[in-house]
Each structure stands twice: as structure tokens, then as C-alpha cells.
Protein backbone atom coordinates (compact mmCIF):
# COMPACT_ATOMS: atom_id res chain seq x y z
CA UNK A 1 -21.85 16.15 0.54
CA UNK A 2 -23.03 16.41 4.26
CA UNK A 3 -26.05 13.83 3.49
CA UNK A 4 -23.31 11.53 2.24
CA UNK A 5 -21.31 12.40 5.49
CA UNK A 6 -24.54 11.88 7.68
CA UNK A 7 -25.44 8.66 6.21
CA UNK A 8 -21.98 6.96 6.50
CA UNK A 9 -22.32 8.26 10.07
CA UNK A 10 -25.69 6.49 10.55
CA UNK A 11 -24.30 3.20 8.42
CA UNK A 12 -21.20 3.41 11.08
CA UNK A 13 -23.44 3.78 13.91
CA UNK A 14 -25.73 0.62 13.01
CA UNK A 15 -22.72 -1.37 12.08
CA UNK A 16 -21.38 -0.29 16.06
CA UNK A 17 -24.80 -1.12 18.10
CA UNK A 18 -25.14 -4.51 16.03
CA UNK A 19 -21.67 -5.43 16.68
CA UNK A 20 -22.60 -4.75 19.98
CA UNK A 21 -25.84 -6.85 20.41
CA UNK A 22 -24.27 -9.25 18.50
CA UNK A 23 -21.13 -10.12 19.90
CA UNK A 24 -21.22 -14.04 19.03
CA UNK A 25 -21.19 -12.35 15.10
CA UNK A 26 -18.15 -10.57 15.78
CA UNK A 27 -16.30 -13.63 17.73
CA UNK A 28 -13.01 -14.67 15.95
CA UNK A 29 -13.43 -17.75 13.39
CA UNK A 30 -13.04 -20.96 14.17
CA UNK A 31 -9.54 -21.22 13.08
CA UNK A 32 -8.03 -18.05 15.11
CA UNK A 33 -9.95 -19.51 17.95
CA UNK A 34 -8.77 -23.04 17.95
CA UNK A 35 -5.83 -24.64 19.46
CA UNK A 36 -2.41 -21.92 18.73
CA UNK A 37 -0.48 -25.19 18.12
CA UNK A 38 -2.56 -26.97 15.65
CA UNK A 39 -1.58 -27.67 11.94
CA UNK A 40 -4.74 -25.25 10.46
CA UNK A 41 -3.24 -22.31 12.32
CA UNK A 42 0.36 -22.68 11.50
CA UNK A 43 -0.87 -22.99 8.18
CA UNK A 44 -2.85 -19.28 8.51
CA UNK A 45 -0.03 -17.89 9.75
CA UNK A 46 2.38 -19.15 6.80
CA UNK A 47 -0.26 -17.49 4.39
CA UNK A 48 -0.52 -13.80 5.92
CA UNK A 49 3.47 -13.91 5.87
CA UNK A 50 3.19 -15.09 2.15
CA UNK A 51 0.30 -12.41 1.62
CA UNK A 52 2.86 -9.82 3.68
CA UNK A 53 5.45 -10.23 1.48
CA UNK A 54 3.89 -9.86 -1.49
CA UNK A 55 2.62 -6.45 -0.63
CA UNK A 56 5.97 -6.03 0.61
CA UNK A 57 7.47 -6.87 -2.49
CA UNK A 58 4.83 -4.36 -4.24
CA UNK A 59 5.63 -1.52 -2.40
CA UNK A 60 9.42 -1.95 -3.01
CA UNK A 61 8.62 -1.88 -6.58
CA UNK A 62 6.68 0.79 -6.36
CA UNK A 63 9.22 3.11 -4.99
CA UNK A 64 11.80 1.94 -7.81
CA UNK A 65 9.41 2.85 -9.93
CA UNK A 66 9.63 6.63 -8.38
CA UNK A 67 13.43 6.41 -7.66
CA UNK A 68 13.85 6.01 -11.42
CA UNK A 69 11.91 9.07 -12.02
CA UNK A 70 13.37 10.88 -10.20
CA UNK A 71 16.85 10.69 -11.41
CA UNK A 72 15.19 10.81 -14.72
CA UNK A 73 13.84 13.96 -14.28
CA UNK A 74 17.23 14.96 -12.97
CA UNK A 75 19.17 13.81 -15.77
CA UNK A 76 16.68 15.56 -18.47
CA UNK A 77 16.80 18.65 -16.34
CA UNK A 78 20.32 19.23 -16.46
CA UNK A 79 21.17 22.11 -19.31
CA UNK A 80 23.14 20.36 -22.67
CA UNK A 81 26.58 21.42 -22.77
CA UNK A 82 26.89 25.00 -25.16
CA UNK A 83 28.54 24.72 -28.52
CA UNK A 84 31.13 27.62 -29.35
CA UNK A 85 30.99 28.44 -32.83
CA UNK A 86 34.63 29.17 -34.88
CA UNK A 87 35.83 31.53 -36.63
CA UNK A 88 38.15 31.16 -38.98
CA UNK A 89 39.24 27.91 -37.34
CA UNK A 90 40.46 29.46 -34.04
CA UNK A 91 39.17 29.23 -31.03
């Protein structure tokens, strides 16, 4: 497991000094750099608040999904109700 460690170390360190000496690589696109007003970017920004709510909209079902099981659980857990047994009719 440490050689694993050290060589995602190593991987992270190369990916650092190349961002580095590279910084035109690691410049924003061409969209995110453009004009803030223009059409291309308005449209961007319309899709990651699309893309947002689905993920919202996941994790919201998600956590239903545990809600219900919980008050599952708590419904199952709860002891059934004791039956007396008669005699002779009388209580």
C-alpha cells in the first residue's frame, strides 16, 4: 500500500511542476475567458445550473430514499400488540 501511496505522490507531484511550466495548458478555455456578456457564456452558465439541479434533485431523492427506511425500520421494530387468551369466555 505505501508504493501505491508513493506513486500517487510522485503522479501528483509531476501533474504540479507541469502545471507549473505550463501555465498556457492550465489557462481557462476559450469560453470562460471570453467576453462575461456574450451569448456562449450565458449559455455555460444556464447548463451548470441545469447540471446543478439535477444533482440537486439526486441527492433529495436520495435522502427520501433513507427517510423511508428509516421509519420503516421503526415501524417493523415496534413489538405486535399481545393476545390474551380466554378462559371460559371471561376475561
Amino acid at each position: 500500500m505505501e508504493r501505491a501511496a508513493r506513486a500517487a505522490a510522485r503522479h501528483a507531484a509531476c501533474l504540479a511542476v507541469a502545471g507549473a511550466l505550463l501555465p498556457r495548458a492550465a489557462a481557462a478555455c476559450a469560453t470562460c475567458f471570453g467576453a462575461a456578456d456574450s451569448p456562449m457564456v450565458s449559455g455555460m452558465n444556464n447548463a451548470i445550473f441545469l447540471l446543478l439541479g439535477f444533482v440537486g434533485l439526486l441527492w433529495i431523492g436520495v435522502g427520501k430514499l433513507f427517510w423511508d427506511f428509516s421509519r420503516r425500520s421503526r415501524r417493523l421494530a415496534r413489538p405486535a400488540p399481545r393476545l390474551r387468551l380466554l378462559k371460559g369466555g371471561k376475561a
